[in-house]
N, C-alpha and C. Protein backbone atom coordinates (compact mmCIF):
# COMPACT_ATOMS: atom_id res chain seq x y z
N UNK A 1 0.85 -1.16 0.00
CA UNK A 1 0.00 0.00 0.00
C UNK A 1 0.90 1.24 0.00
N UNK A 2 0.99 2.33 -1.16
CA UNK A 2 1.58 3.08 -1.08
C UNK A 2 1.34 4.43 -1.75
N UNK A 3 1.38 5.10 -0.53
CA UNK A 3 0.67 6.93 -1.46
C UNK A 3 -0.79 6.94 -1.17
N UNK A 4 -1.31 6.37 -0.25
CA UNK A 4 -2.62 6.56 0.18
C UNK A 4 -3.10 7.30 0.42
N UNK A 5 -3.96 8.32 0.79
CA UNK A 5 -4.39 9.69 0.70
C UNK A 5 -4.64 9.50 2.47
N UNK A 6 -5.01 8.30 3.05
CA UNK A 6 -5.55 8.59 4.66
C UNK A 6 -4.32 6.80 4.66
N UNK A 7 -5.20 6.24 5.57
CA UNK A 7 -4.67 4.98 5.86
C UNK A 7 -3.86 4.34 4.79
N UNK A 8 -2.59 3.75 4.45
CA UNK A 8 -2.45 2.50 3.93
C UNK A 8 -3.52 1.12 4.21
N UNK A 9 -3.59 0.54 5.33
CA UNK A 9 -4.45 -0.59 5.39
C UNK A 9 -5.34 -0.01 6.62
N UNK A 10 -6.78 -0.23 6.66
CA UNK A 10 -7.41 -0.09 8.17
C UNK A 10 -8.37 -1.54 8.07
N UNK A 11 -8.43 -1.78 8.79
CA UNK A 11 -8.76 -3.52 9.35
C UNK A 11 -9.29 -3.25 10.46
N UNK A 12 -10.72 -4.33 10.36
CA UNK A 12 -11.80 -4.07 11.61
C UNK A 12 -11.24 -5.39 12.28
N UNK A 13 -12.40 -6.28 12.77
CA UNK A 13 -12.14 -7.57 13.80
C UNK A 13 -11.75 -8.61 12.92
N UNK A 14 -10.89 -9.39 13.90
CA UNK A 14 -10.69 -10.65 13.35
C UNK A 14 -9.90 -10.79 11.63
N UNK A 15 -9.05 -9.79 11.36
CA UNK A 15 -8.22 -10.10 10.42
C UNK A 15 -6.84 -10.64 10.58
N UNK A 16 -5.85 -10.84 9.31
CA UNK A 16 -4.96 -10.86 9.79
C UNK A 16 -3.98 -10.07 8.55
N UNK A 17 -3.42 -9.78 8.92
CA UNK A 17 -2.41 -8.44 8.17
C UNK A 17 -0.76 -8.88 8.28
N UNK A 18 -0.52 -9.52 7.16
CA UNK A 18 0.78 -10.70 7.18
C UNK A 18 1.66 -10.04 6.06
N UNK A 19 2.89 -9.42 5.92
CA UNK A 19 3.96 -9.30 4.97
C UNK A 19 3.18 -8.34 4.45
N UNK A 20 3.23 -7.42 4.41
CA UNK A 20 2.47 -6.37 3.81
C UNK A 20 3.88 -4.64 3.69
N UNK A 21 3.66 -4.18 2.96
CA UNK A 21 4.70 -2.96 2.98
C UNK A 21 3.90 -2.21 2.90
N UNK A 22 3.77 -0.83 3.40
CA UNK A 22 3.19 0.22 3.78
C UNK A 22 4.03 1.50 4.14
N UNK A 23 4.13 2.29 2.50
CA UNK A 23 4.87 3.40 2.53
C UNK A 23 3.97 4.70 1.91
N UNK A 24 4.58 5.74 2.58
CA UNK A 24 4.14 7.05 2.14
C UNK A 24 2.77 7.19 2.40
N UNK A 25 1.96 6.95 3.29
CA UNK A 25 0.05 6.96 3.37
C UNK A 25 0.10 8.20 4.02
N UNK A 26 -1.04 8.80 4.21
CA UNK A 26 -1.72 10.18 4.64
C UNK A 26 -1.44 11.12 4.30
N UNK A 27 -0.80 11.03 3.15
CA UNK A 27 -0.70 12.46 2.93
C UNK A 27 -1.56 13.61 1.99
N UNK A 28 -2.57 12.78 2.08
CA UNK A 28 -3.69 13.96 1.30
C UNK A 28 -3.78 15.54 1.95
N UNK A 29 -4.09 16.33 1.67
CA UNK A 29 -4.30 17.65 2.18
C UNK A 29 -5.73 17.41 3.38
N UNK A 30 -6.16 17.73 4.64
CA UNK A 30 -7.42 16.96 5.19
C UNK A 30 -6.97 15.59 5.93
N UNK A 31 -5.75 15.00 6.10
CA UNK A 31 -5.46 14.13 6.55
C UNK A 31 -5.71 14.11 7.57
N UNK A 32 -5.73 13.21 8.53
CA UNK A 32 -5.54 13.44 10.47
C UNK A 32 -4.40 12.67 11.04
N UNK A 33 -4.54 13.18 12.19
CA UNK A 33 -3.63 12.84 12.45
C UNK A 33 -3.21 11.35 13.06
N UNK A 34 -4.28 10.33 13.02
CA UNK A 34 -4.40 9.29 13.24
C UNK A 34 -4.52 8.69 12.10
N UNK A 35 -3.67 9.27 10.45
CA UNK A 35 -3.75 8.54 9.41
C UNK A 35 -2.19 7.70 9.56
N UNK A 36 -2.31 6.50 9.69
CA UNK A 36 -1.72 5.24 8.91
C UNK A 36 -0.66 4.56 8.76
N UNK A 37 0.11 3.91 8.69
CA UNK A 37 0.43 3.11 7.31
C UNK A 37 -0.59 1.58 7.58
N UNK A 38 -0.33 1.55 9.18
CA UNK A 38 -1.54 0.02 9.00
C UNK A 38 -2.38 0.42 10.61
N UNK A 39 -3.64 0.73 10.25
CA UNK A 39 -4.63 1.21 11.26
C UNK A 39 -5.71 0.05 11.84
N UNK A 40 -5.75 -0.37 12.80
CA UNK A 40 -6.18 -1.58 13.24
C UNK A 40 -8.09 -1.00 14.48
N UNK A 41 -8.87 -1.06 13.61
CA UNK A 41 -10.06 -0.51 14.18
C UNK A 41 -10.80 -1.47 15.12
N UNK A 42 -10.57 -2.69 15.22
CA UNK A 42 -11.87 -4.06 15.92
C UNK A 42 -10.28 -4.79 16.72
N UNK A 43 -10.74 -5.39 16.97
CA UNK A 43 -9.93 -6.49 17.92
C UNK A 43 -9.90 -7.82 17.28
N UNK A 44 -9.27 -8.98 18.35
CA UNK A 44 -8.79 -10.60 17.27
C UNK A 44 -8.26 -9.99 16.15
N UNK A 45 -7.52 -9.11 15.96
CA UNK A 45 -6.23 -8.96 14.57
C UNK A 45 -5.20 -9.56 14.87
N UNK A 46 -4.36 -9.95 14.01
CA UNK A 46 -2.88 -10.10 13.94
C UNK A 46 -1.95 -8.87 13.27
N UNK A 47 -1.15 -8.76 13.31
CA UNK A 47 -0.42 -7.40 12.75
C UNK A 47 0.81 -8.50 12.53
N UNK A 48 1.75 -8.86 11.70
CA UNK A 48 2.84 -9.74 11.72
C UNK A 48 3.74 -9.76 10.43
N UNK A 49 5.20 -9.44 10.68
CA UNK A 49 5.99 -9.29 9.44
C UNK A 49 5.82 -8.23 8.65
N UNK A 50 5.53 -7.18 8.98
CA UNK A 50 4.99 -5.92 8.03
C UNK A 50 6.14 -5.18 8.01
N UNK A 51 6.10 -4.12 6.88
CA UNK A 51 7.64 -3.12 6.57
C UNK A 51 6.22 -1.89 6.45
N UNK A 52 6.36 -0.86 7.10
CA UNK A 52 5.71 0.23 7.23
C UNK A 52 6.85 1.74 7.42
N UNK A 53 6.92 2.42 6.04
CA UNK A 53 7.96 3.48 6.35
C UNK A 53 7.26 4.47 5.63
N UNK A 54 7.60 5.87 6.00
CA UNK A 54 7.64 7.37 5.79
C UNK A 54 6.30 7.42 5.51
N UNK A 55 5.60 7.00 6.66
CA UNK A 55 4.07 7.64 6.85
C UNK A 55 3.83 8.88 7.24
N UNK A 56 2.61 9.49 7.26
CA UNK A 56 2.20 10.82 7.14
C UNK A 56 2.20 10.79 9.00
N UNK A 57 1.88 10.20 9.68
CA UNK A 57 1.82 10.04 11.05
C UNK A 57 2.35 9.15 12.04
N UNK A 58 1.77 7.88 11.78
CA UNK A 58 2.23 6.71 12.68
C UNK A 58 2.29 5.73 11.94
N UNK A 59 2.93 4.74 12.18
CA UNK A 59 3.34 3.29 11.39
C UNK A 59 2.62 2.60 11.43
N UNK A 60 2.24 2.13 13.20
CA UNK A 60 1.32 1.06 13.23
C UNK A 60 0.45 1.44 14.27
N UNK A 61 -0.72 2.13 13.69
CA UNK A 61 -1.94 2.16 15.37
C UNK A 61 -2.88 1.11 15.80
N UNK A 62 -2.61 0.86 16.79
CA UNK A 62 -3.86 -0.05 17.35
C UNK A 62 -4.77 0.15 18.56
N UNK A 63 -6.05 0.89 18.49
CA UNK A 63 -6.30 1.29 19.26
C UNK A 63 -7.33 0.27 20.20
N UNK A 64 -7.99 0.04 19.64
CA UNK A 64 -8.63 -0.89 20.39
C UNK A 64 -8.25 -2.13 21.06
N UNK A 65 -8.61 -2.95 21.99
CA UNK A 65 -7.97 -4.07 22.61
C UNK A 65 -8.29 -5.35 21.89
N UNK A 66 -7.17 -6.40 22.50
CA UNK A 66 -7.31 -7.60 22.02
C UNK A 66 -6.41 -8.15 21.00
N UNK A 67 -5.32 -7.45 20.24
CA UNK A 67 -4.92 -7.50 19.12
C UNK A 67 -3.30 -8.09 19.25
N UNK A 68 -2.64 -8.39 18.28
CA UNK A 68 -1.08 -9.05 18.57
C UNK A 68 -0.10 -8.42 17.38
N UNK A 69 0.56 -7.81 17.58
CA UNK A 69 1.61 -7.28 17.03
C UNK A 69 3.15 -7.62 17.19
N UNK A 70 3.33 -8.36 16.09
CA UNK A 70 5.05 -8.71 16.56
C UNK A 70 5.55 -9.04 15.34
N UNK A 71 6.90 -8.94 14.91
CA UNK A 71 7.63 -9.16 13.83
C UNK A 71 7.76 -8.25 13.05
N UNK A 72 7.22 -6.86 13.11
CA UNK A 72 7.02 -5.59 12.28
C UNK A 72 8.48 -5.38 12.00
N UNK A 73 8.62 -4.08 10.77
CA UNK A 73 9.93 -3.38 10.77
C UNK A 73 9.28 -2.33 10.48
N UNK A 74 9.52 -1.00 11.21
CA UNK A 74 8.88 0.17 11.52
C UNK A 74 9.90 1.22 10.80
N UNK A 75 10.01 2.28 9.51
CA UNK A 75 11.29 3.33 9.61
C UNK A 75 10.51 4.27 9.30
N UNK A 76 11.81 5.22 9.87
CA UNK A 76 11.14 6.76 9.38
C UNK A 76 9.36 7.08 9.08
N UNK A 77 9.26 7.23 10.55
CA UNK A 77 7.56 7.31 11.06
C UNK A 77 7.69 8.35 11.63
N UNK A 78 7.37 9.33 12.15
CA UNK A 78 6.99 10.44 13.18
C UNK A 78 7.06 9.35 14.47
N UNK A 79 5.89 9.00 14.59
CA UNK A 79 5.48 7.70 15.42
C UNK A 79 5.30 6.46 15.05
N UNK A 80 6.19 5.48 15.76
CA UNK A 80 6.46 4.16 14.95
C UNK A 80 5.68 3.14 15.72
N UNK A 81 4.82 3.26 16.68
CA UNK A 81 3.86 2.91 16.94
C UNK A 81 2.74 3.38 17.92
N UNK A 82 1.67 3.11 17.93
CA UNK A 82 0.46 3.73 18.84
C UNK A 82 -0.17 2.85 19.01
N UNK A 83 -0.73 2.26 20.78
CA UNK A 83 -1.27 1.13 21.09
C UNK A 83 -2.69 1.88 22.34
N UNK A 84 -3.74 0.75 21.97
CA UNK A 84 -4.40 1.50 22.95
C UNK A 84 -4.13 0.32 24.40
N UNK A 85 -4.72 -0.35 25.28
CA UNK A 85 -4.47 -0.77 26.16
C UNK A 85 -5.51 -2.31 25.91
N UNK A 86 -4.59 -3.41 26.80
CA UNK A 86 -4.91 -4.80 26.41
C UNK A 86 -4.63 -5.21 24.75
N UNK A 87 -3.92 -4.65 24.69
CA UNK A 87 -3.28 -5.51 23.29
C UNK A 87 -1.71 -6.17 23.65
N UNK A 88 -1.55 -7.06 22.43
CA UNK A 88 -0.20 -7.77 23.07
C UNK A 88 1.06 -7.64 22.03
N UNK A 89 1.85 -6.50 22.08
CA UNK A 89 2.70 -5.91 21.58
C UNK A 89 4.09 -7.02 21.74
N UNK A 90 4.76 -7.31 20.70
CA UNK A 90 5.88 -7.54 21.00
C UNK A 90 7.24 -6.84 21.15
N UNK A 91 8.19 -6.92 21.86
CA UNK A 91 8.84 -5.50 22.75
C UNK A 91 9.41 -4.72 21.40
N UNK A 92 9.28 -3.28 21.60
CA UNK A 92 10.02 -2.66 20.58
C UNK A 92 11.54 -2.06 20.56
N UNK A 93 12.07 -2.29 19.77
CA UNK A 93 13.79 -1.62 19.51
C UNK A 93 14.24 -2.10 18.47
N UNK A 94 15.69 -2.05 18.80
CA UNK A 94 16.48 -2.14 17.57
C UNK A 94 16.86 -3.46 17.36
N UNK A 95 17.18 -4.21 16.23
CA UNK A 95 17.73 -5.34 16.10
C UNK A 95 19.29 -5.42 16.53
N UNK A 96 19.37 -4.82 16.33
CA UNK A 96 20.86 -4.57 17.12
C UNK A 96 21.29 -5.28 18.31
N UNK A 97 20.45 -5.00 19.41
CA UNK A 97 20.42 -4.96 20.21
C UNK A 97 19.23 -5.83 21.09
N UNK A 98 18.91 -6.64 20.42
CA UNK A 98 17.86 -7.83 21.18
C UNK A 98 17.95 -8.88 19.87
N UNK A 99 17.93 -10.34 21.34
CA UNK A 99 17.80 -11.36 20.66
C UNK A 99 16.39 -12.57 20.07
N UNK A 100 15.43 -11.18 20.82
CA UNK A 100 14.17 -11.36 20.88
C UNK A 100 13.29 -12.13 19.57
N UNK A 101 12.47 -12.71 19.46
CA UNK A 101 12.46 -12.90 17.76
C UNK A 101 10.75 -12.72 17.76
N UNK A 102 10.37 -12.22 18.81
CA UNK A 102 9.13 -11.44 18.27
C UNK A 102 9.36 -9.69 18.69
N UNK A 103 10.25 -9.49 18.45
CA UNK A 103 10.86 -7.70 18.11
C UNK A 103 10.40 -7.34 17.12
N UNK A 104 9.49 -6.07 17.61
CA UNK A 104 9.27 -5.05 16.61
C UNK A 104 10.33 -4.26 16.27
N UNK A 105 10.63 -3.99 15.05
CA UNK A 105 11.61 -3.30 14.89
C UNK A 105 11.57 -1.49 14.74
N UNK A 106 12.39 -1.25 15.03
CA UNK A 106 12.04 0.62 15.17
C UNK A 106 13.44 1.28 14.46
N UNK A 107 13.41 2.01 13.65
CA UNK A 107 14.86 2.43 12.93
C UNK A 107 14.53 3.92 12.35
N UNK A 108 15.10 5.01 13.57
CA UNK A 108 14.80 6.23 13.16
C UNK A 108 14.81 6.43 11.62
């Protein structure tokens, strides 16, 4: 998904959102600031293996509960992720520096 005017991907309940790239979204004129690259609206999602870079806002939002996020690679985001509460994030940083293998990845 790339050059989207609001969201790259927005996904209600019960999807799953696997290997997906997500560059350049929100940048229409009218955008908000809760536009995109992968916007997660319902709960039971998966978020997994995704490349999300130089979004108009945030990389990966998930606001609602219930949801699993891990294996991402996050760059050059403003905000490289936004979670609302009861979701199950896998820890974020650098590869560098963890041997973790459900690391989200984060790379100014």
């Amino acid at each position: 998904m790339r050059s989207n005017s609001f969201n790259g991907i927005r996904a209600g309940s019960d999807c799953e959102l696997v290997q997906n790239h997500c560059r350049s979204n929100g940048t229409a004129s009218g955008g908000t600031s809760t536009d995109a690259g992968i916007y997660v609206a319902g709960g039971s999602t998966f978020v997994g293996a995704n490349t999300v870079s130089n979004n108009h806002d945030t990389g990966i939002r998930v606001l609602t509960p219930f949801n699993v996020v891990t294996r991402n690679v996050n760059t050059s985001n403003p905000l490289p992720y936004s979670s609302g509460s009861n979701n199950d994030f896998g820890p974020i940083g650098y590869a560098a520096f963890s041997t973790n293998p459900w690391l989200n990845i984060t790379n100014p």
